[in-house]
N, C-alpha and C. Protein backbone atom coordinates (compact mmCIF):
# COMPACT_ATOMS: atom_id res chain seq x y z
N UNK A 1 13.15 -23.60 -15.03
CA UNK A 1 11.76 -23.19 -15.04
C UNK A 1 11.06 -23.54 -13.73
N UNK A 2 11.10 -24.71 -13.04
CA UNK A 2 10.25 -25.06 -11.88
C UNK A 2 11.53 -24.06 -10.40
N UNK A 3 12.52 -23.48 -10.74
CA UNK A 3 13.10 -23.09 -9.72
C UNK A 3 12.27 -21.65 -9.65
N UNK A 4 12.06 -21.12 -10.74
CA UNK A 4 11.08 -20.03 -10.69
C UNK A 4 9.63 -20.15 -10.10
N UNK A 5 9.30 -20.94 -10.69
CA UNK A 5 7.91 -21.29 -10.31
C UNK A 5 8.16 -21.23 -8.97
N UNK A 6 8.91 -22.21 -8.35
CA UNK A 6 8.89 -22.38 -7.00
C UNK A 6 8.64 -21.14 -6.18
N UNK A 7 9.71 -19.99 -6.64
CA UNK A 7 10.10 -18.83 -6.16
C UNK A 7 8.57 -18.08 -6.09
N UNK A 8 8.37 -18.18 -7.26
CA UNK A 8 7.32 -17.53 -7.45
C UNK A 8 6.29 -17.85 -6.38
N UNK A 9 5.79 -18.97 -6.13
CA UNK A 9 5.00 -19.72 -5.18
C UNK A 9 5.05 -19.05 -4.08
N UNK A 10 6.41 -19.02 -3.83
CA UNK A 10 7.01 -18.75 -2.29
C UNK A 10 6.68 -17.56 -2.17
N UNK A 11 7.04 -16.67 -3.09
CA UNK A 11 6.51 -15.26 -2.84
C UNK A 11 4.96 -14.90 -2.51
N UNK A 12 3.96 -15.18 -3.48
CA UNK A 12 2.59 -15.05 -3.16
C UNK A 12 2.34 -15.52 -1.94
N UNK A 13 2.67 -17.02 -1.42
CA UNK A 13 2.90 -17.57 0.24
C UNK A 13 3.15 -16.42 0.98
N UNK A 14 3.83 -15.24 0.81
CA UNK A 14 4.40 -14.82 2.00
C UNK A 14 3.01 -13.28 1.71
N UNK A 15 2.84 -13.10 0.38
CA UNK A 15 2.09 -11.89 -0.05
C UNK A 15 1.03 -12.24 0.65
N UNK A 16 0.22 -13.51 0.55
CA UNK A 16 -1.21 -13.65 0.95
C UNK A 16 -1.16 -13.58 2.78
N UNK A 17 -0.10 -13.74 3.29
CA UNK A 17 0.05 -14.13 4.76
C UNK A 17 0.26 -12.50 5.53
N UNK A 18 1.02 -12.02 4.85
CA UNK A 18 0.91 -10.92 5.20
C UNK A 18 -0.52 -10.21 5.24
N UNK A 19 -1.23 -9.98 3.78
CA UNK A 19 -2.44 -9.87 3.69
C UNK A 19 -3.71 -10.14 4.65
N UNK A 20 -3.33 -10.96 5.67
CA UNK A 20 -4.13 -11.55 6.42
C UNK A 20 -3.62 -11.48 7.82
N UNK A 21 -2.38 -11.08 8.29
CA UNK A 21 -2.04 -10.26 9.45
C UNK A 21 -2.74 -9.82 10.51
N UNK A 22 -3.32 -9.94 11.44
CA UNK A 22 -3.73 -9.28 12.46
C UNK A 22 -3.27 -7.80 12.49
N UNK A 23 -4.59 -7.28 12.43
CA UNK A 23 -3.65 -5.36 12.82
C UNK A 23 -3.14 -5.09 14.26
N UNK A 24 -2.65 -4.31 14.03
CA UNK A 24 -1.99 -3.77 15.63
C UNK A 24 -3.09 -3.08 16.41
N UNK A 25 -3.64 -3.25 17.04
CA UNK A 25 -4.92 -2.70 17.93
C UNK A 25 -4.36 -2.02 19.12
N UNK A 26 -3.12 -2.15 19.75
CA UNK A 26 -2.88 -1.45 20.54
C UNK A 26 -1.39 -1.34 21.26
N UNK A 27 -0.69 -0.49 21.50
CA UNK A 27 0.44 -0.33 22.24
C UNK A 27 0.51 -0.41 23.60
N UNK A 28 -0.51 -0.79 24.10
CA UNK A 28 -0.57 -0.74 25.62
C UNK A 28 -0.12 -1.90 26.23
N UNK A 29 0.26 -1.72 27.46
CA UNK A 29 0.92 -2.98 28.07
C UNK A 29 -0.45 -3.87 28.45
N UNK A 30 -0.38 -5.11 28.49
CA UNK A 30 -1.40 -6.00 28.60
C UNK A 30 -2.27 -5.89 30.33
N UNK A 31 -1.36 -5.41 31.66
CA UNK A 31 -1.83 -4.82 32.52
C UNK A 31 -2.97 -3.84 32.20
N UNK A 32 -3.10 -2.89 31.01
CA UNK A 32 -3.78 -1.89 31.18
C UNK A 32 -5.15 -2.69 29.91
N UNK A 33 -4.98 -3.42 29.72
CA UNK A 33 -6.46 -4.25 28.90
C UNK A 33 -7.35 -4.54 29.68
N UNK A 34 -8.49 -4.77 29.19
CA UNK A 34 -9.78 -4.90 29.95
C UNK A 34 -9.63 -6.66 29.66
N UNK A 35 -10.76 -6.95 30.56
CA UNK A 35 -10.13 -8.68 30.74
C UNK A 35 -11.28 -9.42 30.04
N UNK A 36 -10.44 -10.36 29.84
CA UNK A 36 -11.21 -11.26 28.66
C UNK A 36 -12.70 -11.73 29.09
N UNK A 37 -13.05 -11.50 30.10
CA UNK A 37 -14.62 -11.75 30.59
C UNK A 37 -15.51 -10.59 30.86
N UNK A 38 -14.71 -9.13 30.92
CA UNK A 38 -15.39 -8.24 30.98
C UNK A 38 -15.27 -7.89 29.32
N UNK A 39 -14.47 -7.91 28.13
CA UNK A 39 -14.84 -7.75 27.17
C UNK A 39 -15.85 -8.51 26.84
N UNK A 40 -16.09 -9.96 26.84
CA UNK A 40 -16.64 -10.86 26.22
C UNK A 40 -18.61 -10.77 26.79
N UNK A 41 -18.59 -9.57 28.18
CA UNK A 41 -19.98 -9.48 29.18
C UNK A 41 -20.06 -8.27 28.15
N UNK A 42 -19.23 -7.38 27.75
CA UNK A 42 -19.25 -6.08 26.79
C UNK A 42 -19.96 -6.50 25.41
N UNK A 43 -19.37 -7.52 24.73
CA UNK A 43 -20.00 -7.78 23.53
C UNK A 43 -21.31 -8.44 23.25
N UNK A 44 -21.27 -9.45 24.40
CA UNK A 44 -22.59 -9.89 24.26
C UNK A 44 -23.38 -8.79 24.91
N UNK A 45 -23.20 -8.18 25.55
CA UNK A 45 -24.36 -6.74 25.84
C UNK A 45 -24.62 -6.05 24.26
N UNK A 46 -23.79 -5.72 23.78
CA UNK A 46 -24.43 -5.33 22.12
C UNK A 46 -24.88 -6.08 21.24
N UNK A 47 -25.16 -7.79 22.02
CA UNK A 47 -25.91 -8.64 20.99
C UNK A 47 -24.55 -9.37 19.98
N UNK A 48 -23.56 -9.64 20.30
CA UNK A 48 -22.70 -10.29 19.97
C UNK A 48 -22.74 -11.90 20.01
N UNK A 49 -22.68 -12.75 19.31
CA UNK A 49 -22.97 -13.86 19.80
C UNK A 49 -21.21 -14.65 19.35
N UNK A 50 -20.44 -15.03 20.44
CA UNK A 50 -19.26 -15.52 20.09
C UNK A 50 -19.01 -17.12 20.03
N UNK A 51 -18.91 -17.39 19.09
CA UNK A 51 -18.37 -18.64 18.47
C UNK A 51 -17.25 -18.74 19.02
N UNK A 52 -16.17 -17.94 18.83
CA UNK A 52 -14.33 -17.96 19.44
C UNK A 52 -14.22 -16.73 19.28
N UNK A 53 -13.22 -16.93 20.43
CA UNK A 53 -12.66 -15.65 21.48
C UNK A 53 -10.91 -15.35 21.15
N UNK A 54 -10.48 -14.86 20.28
CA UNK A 54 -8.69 -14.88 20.48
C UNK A 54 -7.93 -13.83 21.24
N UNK A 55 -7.14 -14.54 22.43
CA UNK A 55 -6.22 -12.89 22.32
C UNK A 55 -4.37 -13.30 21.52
N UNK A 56 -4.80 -12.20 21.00
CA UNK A 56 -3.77 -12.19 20.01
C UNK A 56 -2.39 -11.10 20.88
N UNK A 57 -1.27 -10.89 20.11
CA UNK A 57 -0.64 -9.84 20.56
C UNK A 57 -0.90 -8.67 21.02
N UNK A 58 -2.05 -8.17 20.02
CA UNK A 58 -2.44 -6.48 19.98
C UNK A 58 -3.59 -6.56 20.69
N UNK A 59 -4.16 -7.62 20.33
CA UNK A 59 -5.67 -7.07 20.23
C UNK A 59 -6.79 -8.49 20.64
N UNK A 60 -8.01 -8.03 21.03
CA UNK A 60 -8.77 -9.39 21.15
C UNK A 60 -9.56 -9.56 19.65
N UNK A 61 -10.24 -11.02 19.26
CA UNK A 61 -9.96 -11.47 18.02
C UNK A 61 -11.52 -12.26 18.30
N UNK A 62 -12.43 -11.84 17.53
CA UNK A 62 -13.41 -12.66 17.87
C UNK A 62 -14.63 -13.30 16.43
N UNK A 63 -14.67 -14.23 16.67
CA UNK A 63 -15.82 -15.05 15.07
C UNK A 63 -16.86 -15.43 15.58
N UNK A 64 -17.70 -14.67 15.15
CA UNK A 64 -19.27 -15.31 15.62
C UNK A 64 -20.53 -14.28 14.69
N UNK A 65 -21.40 -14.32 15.26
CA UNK A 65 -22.41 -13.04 14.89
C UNK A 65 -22.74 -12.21 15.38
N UNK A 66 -22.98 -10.76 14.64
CA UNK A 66 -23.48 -10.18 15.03
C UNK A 66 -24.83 -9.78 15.80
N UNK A 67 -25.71 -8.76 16.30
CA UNK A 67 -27.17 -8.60 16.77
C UNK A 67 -27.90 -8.70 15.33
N UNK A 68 -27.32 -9.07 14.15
CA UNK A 68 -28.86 -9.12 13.13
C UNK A 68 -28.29 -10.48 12.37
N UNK A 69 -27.28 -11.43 13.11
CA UNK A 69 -27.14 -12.62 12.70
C UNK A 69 -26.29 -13.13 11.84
N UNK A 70 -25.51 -11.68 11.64
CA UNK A 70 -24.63 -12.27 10.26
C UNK A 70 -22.89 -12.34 10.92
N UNK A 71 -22.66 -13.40 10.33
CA UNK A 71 -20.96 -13.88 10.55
C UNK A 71 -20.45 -12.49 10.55
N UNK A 72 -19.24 -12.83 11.70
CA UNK A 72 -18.47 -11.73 11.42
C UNK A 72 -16.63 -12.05 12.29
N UNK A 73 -15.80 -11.72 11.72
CA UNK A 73 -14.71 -11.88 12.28
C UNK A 73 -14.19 -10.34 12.68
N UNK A 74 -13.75 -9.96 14.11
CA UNK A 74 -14.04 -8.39 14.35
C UNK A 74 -12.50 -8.68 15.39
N UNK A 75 -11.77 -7.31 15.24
CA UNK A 75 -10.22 -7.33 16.20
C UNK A 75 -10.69 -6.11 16.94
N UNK A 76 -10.41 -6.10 17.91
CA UNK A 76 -10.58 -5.44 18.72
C UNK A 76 -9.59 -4.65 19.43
N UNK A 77 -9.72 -3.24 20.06
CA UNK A 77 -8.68 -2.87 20.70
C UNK A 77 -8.84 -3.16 22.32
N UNK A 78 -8.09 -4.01 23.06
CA UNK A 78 -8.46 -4.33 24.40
C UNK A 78 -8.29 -3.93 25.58
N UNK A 79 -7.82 -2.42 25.19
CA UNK A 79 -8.08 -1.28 26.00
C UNK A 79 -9.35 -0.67 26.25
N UNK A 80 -10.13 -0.30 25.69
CA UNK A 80 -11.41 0.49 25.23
C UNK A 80 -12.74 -0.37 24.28
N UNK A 81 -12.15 -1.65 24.10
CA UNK A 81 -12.87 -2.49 23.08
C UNK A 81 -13.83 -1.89 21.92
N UNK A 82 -13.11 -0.68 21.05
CA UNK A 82 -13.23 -0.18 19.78
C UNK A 82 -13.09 -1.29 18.71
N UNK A 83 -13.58 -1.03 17.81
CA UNK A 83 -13.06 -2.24 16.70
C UNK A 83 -12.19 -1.13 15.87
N UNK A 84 -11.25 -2.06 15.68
CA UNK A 84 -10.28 -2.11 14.58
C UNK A 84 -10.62 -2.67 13.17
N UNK A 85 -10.95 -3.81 13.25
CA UNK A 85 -10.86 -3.89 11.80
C UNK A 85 -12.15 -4.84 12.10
N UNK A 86 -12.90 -4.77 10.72
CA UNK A 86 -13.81 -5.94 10.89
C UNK A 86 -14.28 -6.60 9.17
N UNK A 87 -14.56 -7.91 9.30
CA UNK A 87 -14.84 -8.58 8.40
C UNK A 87 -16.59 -8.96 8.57
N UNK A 88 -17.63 -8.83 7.74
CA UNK A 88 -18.44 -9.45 7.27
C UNK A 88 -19.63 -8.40 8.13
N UNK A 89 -20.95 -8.55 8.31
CA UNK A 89 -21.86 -8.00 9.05
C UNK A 89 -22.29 -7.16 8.04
């Protein structure tokens, strides 16, 4: 019974992690990204206020608020700095 359980455990572990994955924001070689200070002069121009800055594999990765104040965790594509995916706002 606890060898199941275990299993079981282990599985949701891997379900929830996946779940929470970074998306793929872009195929481009990292030469052709816009740079982490001209994105970061980009966002705060739309009233971005950044708490943390990530660059991830794909994409840039950022937690802070938005221009009307509300939390937000937002991935970015760091070619064109489109959003990909976004949480909260």
């Amino acid at each position: 019974m606890h060898r199941v359980t275990r299993i079981t455990c282990a599985v949701l572990s891997l379900a929830s992690m996946t779940a929470l994955a970074a998306p793929e924001c872009t195929k481009a070689p990292k030469e052709k990204w816009m740079s982490e200070k001209e994105m970061k002069a980009k966002l705060e121009a739309q009233g971005y206020k950044i708490k943390r800055f990530e660059v991830l594999s794909s994409c840039y990765e950022i937690y802070g608020r938005n221009k009307d104040g509300k939390k937000v965790e937002i991935y970015f594509d760091p070619v064109d700095g489109s959003i990909v995916k976004q949480r909260g706002g």
